[in-house]
C-alpha atoms as a PDB file:
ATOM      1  CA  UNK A   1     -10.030   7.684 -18.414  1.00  0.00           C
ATOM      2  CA  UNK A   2      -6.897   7.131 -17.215  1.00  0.00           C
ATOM      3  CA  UNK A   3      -6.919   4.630 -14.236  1.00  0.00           C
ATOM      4  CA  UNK A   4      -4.319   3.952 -12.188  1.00  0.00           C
ATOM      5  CA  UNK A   5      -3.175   1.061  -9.796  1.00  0.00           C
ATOM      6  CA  UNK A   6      -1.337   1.485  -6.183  1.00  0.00           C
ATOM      7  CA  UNK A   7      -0.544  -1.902  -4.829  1.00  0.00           C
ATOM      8  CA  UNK A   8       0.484  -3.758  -1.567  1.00  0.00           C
ATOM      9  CA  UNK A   9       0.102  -5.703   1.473  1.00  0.00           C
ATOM     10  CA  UNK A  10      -0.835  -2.502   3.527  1.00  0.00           C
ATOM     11  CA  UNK A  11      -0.425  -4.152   7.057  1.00  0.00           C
ATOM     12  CA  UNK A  12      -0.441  -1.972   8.559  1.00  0.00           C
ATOM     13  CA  UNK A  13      -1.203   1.451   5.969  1.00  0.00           C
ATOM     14  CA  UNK A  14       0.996   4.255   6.804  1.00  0.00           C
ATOM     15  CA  UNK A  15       1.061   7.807   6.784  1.00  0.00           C
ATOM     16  CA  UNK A  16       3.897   6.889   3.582  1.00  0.00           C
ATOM     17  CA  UNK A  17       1.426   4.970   1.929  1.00  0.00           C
ATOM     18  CA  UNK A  18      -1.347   7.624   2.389  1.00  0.00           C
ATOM     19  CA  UNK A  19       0.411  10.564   0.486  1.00  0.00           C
ATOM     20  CA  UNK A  20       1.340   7.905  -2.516  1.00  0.00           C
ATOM     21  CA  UNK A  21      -2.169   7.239  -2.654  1.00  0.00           C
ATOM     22  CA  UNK A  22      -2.848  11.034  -2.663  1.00  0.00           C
ATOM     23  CA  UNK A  23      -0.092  12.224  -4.808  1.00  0.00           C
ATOM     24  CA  UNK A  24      -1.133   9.810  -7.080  1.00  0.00           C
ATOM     25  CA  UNK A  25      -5.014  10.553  -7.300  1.00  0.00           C
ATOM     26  CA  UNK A  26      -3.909  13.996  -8.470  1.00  0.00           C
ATOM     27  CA  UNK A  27      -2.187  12.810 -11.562  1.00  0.00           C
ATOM     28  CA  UNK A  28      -4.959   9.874 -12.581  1.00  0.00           C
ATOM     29  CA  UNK A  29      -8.772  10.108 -12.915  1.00  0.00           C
ATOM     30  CA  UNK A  30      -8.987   6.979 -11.162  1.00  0.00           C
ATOM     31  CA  UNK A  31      -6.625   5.464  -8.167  1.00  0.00           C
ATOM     32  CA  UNK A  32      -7.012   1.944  -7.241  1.00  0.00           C
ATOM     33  CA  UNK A  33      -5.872   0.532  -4.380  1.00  0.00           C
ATOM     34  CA  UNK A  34      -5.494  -3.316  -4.293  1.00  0.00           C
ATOM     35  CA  UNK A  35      -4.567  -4.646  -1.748  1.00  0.00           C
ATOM     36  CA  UNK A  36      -3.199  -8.051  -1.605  1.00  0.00           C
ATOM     37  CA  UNK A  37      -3.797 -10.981   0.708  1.00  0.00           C
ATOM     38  CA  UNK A  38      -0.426 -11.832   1.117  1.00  0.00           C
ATOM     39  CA  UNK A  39      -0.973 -14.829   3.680  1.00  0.00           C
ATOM     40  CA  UNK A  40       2.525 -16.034   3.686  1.00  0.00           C
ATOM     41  CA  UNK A  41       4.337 -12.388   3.587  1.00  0.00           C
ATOM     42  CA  UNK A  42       6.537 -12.731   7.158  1.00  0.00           C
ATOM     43  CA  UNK A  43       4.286 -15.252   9.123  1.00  0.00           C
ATOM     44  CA  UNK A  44       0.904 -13.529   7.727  1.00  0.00           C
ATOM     45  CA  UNK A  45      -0.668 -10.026   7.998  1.00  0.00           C
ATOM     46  CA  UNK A  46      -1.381  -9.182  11.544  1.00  0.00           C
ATOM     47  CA  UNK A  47      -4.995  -7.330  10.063  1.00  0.00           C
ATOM     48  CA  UNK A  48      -7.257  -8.993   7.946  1.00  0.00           C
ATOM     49  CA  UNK A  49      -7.827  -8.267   4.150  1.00  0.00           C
ATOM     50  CA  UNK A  50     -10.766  -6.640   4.964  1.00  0.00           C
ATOM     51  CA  UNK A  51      -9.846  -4.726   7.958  1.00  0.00           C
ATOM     52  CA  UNK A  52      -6.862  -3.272   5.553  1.00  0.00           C
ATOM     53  CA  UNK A  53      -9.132  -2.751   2.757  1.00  0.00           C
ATOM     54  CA  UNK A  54     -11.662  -0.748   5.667  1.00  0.00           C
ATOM     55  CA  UNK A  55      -8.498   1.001   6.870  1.00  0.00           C
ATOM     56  CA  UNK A  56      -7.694   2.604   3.805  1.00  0.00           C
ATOM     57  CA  UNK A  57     -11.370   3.298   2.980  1.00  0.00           C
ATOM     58  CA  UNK A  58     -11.570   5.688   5.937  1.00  0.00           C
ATOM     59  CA  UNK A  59      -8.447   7.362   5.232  1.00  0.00           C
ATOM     60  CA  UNK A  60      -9.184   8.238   1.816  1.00  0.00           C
ATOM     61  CA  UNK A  61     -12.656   8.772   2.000  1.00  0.00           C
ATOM     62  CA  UNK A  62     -11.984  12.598   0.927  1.00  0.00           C
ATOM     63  CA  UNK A  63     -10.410  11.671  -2.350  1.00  0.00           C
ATOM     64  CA  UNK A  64     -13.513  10.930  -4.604  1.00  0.00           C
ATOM     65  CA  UNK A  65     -11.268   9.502  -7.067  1.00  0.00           C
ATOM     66  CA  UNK A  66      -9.948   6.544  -5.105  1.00  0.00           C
ATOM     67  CA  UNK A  67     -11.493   3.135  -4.698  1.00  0.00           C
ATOM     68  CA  UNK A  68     -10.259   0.080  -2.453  1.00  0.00           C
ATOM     69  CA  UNK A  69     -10.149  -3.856  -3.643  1.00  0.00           C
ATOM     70  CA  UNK A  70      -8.507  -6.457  -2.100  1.00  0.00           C
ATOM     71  CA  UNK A  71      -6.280  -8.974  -4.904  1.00  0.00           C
ATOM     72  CA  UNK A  72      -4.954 -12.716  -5.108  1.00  0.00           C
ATOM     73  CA  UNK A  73      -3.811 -12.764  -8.048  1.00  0.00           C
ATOM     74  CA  UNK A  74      -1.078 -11.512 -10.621  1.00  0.00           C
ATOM     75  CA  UNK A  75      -0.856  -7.845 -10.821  1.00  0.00           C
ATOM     76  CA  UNK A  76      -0.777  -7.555 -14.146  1.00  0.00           C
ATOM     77  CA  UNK A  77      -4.123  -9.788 -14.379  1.00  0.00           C
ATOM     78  CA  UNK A  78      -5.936  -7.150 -11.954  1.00  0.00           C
ATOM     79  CA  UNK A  79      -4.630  -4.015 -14.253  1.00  0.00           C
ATOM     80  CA  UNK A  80      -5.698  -5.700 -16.971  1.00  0.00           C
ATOM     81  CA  UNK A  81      -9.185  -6.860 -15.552  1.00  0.00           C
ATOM     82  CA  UNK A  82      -9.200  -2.990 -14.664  1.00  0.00           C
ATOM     83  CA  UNK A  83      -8.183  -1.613 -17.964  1.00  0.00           C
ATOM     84  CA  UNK A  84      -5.600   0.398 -15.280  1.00  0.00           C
ATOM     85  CA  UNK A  85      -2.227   0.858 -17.775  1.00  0.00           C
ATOM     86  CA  UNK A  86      -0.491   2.217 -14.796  1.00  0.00           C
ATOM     87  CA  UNK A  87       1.245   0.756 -11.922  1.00  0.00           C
ATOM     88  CA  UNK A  88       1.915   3.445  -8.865  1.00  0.00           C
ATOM     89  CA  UNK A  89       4.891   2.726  -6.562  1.00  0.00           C
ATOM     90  CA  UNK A  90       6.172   4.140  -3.590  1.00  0.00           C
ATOM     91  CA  UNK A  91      10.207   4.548  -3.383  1.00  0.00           C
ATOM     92  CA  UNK A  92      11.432   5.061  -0.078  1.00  0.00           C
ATOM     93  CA  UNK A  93      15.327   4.789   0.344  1.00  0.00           C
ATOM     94  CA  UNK A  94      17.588   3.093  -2.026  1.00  0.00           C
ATOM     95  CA  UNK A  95      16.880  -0.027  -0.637  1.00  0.00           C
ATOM     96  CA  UNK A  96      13.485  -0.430  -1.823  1.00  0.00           C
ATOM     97  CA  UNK A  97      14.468   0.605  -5.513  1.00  0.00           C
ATOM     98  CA  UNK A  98      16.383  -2.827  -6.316  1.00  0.00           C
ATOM     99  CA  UNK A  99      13.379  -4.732  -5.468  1.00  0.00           C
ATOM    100  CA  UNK A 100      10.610  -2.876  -6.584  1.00  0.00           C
ATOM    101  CA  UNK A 101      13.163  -2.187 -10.222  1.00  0.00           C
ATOM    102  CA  UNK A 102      12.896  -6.379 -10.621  1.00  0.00           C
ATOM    103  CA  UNK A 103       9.112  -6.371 -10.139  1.00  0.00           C
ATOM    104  CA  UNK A 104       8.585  -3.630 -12.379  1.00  0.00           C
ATOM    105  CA  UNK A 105      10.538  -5.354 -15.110  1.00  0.00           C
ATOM    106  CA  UNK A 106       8.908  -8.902 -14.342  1.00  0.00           C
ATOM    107  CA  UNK A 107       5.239  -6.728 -14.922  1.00  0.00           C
ATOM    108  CA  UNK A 108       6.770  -5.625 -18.494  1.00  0.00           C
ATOM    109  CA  UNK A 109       7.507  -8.957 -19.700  1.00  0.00           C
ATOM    110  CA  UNK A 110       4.304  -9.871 -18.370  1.00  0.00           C
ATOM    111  CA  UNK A 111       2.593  -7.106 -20.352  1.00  0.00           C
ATOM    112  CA  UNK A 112       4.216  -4.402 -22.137  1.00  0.00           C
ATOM    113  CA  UNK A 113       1.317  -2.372 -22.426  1.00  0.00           C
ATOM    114  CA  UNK A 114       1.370  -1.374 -18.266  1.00  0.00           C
ATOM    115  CA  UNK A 115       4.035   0.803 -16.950  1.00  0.00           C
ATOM    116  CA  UNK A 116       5.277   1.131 -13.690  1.00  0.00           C
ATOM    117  CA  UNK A 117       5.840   4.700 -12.437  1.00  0.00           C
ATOM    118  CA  UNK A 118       7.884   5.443  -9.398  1.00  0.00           C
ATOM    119  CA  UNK A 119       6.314   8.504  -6.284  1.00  0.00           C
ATOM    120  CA  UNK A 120       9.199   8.988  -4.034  1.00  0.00           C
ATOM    121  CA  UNK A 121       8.195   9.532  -0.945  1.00  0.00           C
ATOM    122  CA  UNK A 122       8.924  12.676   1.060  1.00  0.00           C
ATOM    123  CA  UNK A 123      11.595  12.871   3.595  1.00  0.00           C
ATOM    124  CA  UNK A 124       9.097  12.841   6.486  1.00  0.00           C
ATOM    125  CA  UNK A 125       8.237   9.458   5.368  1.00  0.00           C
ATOM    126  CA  UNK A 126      11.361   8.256   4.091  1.00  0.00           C
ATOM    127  CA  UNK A 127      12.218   5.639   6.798  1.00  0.00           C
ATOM    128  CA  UNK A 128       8.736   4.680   7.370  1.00  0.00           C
ATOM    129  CA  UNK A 129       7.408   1.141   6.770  1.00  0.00           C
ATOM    130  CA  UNK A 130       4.892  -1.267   7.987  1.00  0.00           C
ATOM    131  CA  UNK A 131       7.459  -3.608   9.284  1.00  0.00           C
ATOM    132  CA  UNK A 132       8.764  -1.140  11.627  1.00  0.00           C
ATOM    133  CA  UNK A 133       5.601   0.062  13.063  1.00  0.00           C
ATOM    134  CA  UNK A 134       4.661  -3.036  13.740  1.00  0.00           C
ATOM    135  CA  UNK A 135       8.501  -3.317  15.697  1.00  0.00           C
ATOM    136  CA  UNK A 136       7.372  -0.169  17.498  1.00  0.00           C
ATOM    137  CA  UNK A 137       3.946  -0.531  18.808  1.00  0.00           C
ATOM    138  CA  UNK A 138       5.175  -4.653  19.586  1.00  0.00           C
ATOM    139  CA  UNK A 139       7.415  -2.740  22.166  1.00  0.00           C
ATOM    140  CA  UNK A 140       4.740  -0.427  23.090  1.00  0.00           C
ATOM    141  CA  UNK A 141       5.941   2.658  21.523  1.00  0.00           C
ATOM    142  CA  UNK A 142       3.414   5.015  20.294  1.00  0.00           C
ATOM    143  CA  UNK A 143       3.035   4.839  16.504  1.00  0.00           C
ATOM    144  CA  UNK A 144       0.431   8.000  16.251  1.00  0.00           C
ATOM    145  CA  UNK A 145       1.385   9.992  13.413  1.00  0.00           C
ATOM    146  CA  UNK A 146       2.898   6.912  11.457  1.00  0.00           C
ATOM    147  CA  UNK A 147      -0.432   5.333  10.795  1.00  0.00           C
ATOM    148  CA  UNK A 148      -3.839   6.749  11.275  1.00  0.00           C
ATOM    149  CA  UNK A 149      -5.018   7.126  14.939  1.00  0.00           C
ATOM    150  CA  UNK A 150      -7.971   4.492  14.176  1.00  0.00           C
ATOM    151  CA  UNK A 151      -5.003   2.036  12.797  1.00  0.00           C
ATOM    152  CA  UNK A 152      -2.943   2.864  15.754  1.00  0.00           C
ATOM    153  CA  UNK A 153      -5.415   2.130  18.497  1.00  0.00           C
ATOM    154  CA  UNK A 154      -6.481  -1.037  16.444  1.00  0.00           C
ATOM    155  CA  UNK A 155      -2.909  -1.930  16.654  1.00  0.00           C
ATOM    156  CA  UNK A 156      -1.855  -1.724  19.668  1.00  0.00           C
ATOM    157  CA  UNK A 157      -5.235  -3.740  20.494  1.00  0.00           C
ATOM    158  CA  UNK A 158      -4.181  -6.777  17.743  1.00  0.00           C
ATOM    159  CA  UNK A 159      -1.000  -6.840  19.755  1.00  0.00           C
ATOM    160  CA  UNK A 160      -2.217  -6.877  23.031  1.00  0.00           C
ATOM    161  CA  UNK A 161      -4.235  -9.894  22.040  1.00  0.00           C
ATOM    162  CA  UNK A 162      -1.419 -11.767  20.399  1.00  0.00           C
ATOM    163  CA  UNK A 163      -2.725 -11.972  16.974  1.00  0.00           C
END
């Protein structure tokens, strides 16, 4: 079986991350998504692990092949734990490629026996990240169609509240 990993913070999952995930469960028998805790990532997620995790769950719920976990640890530890031998990334614009390049080589030294595989997104998505839907909806623009509408209403409400 060939399992496959698809990693982040996810906070807020978008529409980007979404057709990774799918993309991806066409290629692999097995997609996992692991989300990470990240409590320190720019002042702390504004959703909970869980919530993210539950987020996700509902949007893929039509790919059989995809499962949801929440991490704290090294990546390389959860693919191992996994017996996943594949590490799915999303590459948006040239910006992100830098970064996630030094990650992916940092994984390698950490275990040569995991590869890191690269989805570029599509143009729709291309510009799309968590950090700037969270900019929008913060100024009350609507953010429907970058995230799923249950994320976007939950959104809007987290911000409302303050956190």
């Amino acid at each position: 079986m060939k399992r496959a990993l698809c990693p982040g913070t996810f906070d807020p999952v978008t529409c980007g991350h979404l057709d990774i995930v799918e993309r991806a469960s066409g290629l692999f028998d097995e997609v996992v998504v692991a989300v990470a805790l990240s409590p320190d990532k720019g002042g702390g997620p504004i959703f909970s692990v869980e919530e993210r995790c539950g987020f996700i769950r509902d949007a893929c719920s039509h790919l059989p092949n995809v499962s949801v976990r929440p991490f704290d640890s090294l990546l390389v530890d959860l693919a191992r734990e996994l017996d996943a031998k594949v590490i799915i990334k999303g590459l948006r614009a040239v910006t992100d490629f830098e970064r996630e390049f030094q990650m992916a080589q940092l994984n390698y030294r950490l275990d040569r026996d995991i590869e890191t595989m690269f989805i570029m997104s599509i143009p729709e998505y291309m510009y799309l990240s968590s950090s700037a839907v969270k900019e929008i909806a913060g100024f009350g623009g609507n953010v429907r169609g970058l995230v799923p509408d249950e994320v976007s209403d939950r959104l809007q409400d987290r911000l409302r509240e303050g956190r």
